[in-house]
PDB file of N, CA and C in Angstrom:
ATOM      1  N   UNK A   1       9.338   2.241 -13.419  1.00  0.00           N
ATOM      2  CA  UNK A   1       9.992   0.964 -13.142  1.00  0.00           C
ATOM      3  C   UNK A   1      10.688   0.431 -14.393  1.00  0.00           C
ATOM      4  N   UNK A   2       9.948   0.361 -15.343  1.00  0.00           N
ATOM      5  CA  UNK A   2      10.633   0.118 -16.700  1.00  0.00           C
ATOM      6  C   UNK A   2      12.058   0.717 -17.485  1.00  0.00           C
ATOM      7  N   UNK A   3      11.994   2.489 -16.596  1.00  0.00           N
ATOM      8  CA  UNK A   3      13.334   3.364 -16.717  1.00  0.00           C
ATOM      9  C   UNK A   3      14.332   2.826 -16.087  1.00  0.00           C
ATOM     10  N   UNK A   4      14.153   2.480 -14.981  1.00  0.00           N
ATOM     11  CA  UNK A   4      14.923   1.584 -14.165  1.00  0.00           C
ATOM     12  C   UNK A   4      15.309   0.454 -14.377  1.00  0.00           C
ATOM     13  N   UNK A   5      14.765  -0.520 -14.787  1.00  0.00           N
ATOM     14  CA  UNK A   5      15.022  -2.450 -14.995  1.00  0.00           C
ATOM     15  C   UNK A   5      15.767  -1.791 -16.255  1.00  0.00           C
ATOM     16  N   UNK A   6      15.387  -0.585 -17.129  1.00  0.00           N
ATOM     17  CA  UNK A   6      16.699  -0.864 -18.175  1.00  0.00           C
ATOM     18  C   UNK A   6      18.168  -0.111 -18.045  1.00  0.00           C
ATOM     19  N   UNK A   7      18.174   0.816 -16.860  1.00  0.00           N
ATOM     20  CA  UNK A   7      19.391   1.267 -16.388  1.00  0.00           C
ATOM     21  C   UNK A   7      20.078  -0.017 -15.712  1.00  0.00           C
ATOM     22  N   UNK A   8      19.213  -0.666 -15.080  1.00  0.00           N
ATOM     23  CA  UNK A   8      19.833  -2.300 -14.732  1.00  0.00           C
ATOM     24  C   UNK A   8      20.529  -2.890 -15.085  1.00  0.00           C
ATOM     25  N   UNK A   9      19.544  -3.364 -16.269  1.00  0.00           N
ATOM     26  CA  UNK A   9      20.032  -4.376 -17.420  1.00  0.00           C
ATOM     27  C   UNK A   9      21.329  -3.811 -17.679  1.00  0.00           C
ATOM     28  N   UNK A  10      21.399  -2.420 -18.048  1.00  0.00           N
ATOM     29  CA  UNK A  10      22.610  -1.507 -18.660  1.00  0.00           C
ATOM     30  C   UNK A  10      24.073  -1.694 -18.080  1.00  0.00           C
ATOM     31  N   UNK A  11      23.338  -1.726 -16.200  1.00  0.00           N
ATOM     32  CA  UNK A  11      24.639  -1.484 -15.388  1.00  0.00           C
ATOM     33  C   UNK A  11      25.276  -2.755 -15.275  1.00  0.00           C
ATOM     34  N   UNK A  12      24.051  -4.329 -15.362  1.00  0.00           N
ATOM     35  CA  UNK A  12      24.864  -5.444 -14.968  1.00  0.00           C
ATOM     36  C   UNK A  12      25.805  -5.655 -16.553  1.00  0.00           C
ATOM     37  N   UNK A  13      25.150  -4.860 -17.888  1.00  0.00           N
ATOM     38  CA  UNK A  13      25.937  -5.483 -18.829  1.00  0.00           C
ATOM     39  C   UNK A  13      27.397  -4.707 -19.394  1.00  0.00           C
ATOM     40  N   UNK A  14      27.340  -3.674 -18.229  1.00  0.00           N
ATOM     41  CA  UNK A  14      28.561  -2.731 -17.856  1.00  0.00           C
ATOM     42  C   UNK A  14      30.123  -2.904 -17.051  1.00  0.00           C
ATOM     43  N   UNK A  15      29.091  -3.942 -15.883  1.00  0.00           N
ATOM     44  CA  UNK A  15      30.078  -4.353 -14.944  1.00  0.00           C
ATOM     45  C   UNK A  15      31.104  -5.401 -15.198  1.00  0.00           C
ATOM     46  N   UNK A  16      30.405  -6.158 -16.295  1.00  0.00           N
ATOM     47  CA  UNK A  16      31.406  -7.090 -16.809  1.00  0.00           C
ATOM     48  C   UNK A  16      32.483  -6.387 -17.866  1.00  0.00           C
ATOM     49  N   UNK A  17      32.167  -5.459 -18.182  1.00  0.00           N
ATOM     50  CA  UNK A  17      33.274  -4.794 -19.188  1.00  0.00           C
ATOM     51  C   UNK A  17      34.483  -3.488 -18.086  1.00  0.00           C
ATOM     52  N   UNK A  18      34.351  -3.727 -17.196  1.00  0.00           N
ATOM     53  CA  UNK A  18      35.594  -2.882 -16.435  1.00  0.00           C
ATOM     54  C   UNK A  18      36.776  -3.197 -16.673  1.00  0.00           C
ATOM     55  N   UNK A  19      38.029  -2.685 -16.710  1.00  0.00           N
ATOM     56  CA  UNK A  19      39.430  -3.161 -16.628  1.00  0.00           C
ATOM     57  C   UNK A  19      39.686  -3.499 -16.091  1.00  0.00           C
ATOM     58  N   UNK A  20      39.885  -3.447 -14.914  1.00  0.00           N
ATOM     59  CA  UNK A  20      40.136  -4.137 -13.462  1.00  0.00           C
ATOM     60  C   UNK A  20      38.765  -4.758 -12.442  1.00  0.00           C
ATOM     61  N   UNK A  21      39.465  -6.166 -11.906  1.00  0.00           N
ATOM     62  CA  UNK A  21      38.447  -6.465 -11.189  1.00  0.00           C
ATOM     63  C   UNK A  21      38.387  -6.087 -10.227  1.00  0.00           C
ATOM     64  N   UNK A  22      36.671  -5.374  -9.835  1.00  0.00           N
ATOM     65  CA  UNK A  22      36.562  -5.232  -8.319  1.00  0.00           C
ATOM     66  C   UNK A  22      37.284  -5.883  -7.263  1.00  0.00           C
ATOM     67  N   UNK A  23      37.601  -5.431  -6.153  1.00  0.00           N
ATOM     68  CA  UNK A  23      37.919  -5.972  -4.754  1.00  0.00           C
ATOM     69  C   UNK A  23      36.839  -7.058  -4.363  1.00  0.00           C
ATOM     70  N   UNK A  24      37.438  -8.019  -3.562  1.00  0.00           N
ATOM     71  CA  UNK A  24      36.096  -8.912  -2.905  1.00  0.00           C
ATOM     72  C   UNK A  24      34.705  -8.535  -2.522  1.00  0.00           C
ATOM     73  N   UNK A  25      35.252  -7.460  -1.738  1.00  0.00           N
ATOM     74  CA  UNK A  25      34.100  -6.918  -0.806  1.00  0.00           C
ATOM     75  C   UNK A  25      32.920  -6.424  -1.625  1.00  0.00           C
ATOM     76  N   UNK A  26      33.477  -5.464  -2.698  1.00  0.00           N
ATOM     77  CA  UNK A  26      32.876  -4.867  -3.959  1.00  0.00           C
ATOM     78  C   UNK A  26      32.080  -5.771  -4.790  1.00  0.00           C
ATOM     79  N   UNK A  27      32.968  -6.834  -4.805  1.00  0.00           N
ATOM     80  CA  UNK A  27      31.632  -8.248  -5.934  1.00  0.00           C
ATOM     81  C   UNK A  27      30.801  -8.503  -5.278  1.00  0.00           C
ATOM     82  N   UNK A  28      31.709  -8.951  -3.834  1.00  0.00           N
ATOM     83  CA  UNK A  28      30.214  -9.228  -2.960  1.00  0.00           C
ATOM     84  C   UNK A  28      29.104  -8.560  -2.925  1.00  0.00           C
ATOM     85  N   UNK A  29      29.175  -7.320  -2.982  1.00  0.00           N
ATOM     86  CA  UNK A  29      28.358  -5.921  -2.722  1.00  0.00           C
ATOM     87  C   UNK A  29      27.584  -6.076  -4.303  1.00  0.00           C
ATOM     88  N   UNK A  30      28.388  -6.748  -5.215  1.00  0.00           N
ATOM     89  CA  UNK A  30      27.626  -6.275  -6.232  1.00  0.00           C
ATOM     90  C   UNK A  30      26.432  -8.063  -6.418  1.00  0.00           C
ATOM     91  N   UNK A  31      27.254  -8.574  -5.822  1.00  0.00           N
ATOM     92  CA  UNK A  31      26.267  -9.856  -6.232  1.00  0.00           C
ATOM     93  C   UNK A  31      25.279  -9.855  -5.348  1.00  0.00           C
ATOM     94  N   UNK A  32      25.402  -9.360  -4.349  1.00  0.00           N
ATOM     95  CA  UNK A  32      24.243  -9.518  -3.001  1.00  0.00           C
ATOM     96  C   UNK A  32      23.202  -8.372  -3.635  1.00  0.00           C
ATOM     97  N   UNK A  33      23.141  -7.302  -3.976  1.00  0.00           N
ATOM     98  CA  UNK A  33      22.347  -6.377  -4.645  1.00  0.00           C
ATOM     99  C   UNK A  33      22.179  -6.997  -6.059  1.00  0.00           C
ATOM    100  N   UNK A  34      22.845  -7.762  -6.671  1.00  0.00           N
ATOM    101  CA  UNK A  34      21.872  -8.577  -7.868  1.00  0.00           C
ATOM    102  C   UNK A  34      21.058  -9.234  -7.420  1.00  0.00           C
ATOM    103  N   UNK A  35      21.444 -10.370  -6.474  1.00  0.00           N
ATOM    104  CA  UNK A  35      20.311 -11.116  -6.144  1.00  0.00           C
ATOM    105  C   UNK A  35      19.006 -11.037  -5.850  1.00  0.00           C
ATOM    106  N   UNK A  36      19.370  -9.874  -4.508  1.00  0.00           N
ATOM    107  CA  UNK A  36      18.076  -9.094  -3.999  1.00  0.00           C
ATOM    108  C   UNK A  36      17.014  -8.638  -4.858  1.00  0.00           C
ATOM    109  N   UNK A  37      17.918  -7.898  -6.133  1.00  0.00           N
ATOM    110  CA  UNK A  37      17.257  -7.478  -7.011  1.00  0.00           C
ATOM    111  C   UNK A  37      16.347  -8.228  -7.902  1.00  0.00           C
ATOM    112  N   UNK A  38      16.982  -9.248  -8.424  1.00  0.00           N
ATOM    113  CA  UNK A  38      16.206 -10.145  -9.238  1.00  0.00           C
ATOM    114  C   UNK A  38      15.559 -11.598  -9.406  1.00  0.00           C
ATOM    115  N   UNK A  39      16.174 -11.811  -7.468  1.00  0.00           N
ATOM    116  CA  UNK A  39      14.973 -13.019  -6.488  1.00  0.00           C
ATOM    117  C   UNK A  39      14.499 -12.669  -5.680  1.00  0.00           C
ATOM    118  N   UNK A  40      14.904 -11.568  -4.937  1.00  0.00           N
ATOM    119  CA  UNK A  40      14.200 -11.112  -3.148  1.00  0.00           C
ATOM    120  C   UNK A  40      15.146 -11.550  -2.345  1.00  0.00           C
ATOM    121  N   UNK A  41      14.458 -11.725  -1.081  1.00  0.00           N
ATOM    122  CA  UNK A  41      15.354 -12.488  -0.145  1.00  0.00           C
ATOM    123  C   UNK A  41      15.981 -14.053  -0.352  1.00  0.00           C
ATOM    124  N   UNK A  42      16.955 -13.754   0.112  1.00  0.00           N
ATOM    125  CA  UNK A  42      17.376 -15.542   0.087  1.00  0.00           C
ATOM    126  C   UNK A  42      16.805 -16.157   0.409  1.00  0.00           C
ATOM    127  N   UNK A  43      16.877 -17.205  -0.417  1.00  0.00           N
ATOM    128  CA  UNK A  43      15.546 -18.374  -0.155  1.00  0.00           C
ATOM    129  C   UNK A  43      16.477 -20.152  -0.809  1.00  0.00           C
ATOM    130  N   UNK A  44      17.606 -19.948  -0.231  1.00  0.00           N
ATOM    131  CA  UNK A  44      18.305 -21.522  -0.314  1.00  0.00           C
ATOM    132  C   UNK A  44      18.947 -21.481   1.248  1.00  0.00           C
ATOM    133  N   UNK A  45      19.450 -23.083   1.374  1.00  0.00           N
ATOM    134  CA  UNK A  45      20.410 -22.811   2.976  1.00  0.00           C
ATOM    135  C   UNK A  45      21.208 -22.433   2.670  1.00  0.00           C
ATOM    136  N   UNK A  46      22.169 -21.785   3.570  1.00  0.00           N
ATOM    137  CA  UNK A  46      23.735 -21.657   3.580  1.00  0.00           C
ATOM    138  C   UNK A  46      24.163 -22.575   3.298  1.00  0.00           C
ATOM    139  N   UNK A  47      25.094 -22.592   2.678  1.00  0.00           N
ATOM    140  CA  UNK A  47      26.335 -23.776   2.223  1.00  0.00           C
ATOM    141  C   UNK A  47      27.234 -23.790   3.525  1.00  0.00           C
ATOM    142  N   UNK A  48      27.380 -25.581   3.248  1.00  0.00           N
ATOM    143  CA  UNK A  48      28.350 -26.108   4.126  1.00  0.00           C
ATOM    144  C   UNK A  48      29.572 -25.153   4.645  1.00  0.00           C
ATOM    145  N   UNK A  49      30.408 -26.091   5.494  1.00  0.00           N
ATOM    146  CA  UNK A  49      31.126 -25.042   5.962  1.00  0.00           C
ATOM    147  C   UNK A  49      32.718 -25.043   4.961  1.00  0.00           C
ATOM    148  N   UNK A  50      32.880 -26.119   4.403  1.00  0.00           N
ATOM    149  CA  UNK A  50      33.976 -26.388   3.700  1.00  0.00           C
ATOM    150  C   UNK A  50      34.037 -25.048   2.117  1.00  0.00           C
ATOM    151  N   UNK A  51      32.468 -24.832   1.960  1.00  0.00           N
ATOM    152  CA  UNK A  51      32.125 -24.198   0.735  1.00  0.00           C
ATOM    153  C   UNK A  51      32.219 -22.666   1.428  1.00  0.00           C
ATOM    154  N   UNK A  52      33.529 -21.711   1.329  1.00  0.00           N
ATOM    155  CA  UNK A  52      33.779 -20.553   1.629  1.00  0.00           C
ATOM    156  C   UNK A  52      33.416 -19.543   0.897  1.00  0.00           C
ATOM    157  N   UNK A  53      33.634 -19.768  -0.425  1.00  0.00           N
ATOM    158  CA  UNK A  53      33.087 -18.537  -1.338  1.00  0.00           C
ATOM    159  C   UNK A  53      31.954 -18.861  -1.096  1.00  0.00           C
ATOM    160  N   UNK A  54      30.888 -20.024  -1.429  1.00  0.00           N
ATOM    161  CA  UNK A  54      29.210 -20.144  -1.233  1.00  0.00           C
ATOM    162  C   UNK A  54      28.611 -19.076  -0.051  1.00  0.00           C
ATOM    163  N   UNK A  55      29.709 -19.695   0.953  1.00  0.00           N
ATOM    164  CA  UNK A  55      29.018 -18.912   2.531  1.00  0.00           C
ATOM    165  C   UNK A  55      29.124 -16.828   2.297  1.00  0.00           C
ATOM    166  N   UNK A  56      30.448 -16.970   1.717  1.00  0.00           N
ATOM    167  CA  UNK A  56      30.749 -15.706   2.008  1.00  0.00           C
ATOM    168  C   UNK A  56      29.185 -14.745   1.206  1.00  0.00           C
ATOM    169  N   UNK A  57      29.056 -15.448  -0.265  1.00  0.00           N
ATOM    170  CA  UNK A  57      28.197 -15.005  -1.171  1.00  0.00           C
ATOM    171  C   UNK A  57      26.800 -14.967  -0.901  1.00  0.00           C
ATOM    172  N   UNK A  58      26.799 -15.823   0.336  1.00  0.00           N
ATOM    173  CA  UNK A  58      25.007 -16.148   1.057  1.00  0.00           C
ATOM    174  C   UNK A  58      24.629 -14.970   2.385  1.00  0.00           C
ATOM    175  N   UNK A  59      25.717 -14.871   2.997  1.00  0.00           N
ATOM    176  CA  UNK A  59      25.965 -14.180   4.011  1.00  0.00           C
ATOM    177  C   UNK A  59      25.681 -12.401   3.296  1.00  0.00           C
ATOM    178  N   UNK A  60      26.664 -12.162   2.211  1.00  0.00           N
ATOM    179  CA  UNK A  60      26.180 -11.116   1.710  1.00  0.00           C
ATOM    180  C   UNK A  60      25.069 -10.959   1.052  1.00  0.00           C
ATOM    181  N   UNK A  61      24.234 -11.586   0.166  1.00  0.00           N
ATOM    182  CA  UNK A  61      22.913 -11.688   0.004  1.00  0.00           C
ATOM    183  C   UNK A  61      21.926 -11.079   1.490  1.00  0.00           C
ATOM    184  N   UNK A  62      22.026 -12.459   2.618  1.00  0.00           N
ATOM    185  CA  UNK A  62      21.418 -12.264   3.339  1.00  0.00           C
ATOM    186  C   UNK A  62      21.378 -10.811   4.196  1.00  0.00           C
ATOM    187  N   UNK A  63      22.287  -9.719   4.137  1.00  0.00           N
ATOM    188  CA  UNK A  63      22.733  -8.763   4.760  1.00  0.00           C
ATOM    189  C   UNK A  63      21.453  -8.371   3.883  1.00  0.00           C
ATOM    190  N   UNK A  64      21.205  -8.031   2.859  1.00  0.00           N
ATOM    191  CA  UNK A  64      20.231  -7.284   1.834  1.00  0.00           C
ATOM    192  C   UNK A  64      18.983  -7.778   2.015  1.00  0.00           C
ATOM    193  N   UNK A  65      18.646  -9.002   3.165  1.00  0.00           N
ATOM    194  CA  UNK A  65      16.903  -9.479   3.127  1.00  0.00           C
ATOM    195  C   UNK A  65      16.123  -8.065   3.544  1.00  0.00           C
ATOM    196  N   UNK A  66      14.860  -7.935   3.139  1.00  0.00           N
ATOM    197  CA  UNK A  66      13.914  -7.136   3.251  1.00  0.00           C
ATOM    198  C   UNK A  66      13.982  -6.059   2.341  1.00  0.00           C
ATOM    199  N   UNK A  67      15.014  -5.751   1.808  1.00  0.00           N
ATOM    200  CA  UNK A  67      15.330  -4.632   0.729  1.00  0.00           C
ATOM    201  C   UNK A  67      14.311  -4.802  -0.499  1.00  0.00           C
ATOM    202  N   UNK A  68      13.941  -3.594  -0.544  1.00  0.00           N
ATOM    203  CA  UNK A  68      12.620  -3.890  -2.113  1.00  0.00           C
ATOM    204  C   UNK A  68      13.689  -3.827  -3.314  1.00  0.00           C
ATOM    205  N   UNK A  69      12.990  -4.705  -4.426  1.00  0.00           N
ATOM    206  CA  UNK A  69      13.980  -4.777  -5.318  1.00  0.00           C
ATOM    207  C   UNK A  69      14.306  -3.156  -5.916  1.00  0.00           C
ATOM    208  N   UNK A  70      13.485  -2.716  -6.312  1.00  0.00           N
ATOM    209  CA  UNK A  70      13.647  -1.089  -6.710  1.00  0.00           C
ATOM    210  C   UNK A  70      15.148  -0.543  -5.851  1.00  0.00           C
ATOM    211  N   UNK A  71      14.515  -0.724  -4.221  1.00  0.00           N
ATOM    212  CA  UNK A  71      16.047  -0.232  -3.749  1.00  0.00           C
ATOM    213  C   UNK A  71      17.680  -0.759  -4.275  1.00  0.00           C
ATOM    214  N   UNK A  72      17.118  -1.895  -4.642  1.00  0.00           N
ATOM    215  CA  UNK A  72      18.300  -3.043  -4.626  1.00  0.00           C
ATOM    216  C   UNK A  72      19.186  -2.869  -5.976  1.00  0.00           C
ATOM    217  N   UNK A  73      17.660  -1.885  -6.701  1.00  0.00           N
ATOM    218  CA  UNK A  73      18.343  -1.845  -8.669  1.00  0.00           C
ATOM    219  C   UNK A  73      19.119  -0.435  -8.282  1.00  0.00           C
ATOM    220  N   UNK A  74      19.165   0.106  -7.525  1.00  0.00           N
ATOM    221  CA  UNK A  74      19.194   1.762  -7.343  1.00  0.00           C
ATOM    222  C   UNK A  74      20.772   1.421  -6.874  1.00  0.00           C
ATOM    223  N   UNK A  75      20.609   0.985  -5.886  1.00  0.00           N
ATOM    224  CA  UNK A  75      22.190   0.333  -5.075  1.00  0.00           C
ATOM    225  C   UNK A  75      23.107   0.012  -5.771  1.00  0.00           C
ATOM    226  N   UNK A  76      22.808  -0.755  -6.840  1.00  0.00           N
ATOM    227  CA  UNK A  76      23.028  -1.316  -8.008  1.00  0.00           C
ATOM    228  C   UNK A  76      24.071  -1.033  -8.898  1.00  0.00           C
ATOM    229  N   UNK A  77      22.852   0.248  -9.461  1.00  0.00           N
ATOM    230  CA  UNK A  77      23.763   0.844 -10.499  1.00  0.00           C
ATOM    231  C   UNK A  77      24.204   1.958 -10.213  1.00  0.00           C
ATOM    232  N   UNK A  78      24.136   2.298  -8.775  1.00  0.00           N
ATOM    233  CA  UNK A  78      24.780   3.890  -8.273  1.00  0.00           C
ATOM    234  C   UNK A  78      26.531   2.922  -7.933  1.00  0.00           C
ATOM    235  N   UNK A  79      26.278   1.934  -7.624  1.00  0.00           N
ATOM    236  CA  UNK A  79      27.812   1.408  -7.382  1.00  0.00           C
ATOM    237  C   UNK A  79      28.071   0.587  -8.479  1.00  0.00           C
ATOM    238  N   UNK A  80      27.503   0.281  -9.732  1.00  0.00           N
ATOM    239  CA  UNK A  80      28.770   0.239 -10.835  1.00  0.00           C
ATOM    240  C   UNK A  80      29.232   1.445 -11.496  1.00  0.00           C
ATOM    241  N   UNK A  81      28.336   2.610 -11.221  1.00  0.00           N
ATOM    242  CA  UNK A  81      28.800   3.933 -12.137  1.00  0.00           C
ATOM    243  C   UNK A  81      30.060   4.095 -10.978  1.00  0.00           C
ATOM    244  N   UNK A  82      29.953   3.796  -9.692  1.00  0.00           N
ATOM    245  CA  UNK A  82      31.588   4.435  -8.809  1.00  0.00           C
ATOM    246  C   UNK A  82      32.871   3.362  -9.469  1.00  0.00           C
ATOM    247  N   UNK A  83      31.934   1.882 -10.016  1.00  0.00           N
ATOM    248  CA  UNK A  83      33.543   1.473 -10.164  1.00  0.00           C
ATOM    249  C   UNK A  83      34.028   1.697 -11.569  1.00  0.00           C
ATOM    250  N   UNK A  84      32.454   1.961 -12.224  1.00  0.00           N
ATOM    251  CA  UNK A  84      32.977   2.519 -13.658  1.00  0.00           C
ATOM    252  C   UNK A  84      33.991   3.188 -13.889  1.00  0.00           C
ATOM    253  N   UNK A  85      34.053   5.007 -12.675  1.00  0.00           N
ATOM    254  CA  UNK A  85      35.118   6.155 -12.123  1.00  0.00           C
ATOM    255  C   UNK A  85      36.395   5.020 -11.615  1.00  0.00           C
ATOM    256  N   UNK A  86      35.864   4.142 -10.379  1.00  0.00           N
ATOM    257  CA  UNK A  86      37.598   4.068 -10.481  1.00  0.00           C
ATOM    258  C   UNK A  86      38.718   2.578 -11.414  1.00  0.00           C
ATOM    259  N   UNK A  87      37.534   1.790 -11.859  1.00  0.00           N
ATOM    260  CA  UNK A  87      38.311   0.840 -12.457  1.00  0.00           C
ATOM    261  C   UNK A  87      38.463   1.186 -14.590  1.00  0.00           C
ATOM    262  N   UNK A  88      37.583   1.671 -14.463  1.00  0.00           N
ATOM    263  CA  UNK A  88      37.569   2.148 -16.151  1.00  0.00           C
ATOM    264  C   UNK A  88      36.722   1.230 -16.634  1.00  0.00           C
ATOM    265  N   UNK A  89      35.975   1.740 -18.060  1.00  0.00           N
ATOM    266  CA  UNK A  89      35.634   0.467 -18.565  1.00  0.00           C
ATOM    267  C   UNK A  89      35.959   0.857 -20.408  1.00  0.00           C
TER     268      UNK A  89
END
């Protein structure tokens, strides 16, 4: 577990150094597998309806409830090493 939380640490302090920013779908993907990873399931309400990025960002979280965090670190950093390949870092 410890090999892992530091390939983590590695990949979230990776993802911020890419050249190009991910696609929507892709942040989403990457923030909903942070979360999971390092709170569990969602555990606030959805945001109002006026608050679109909030919803969009809760909605993807929530797609990931029940996921063990282990899965969630794995998900993780197997999809910043793909955007590592296609955005550069």
């Amino acid at each position: 577990m410890a090999d892992l939380q530091a390939k983590f640490d590695a990949a979230a302090a990776e993802v911020k150094q890419l050249k190009a920013k991910p696609s929507d779908d892709e942040m989403l993907l990457l923030y909903s597998l942070f979360k999971q990873a390092t709170v569990g399931d969602v555990n606030t309400a959805r945001p109002g309806m006026l608050d679109f990025t909030g919803k969009a960002k809760w909605d993807a979280w929530e797609k990931q409830k029940g996921k063990s965090k282990e899965d969630s670190m794995s998900e993780y950093i197997k999809l910043v090493e793909e955007l590592k390949q296609k955005h550069g870092i």
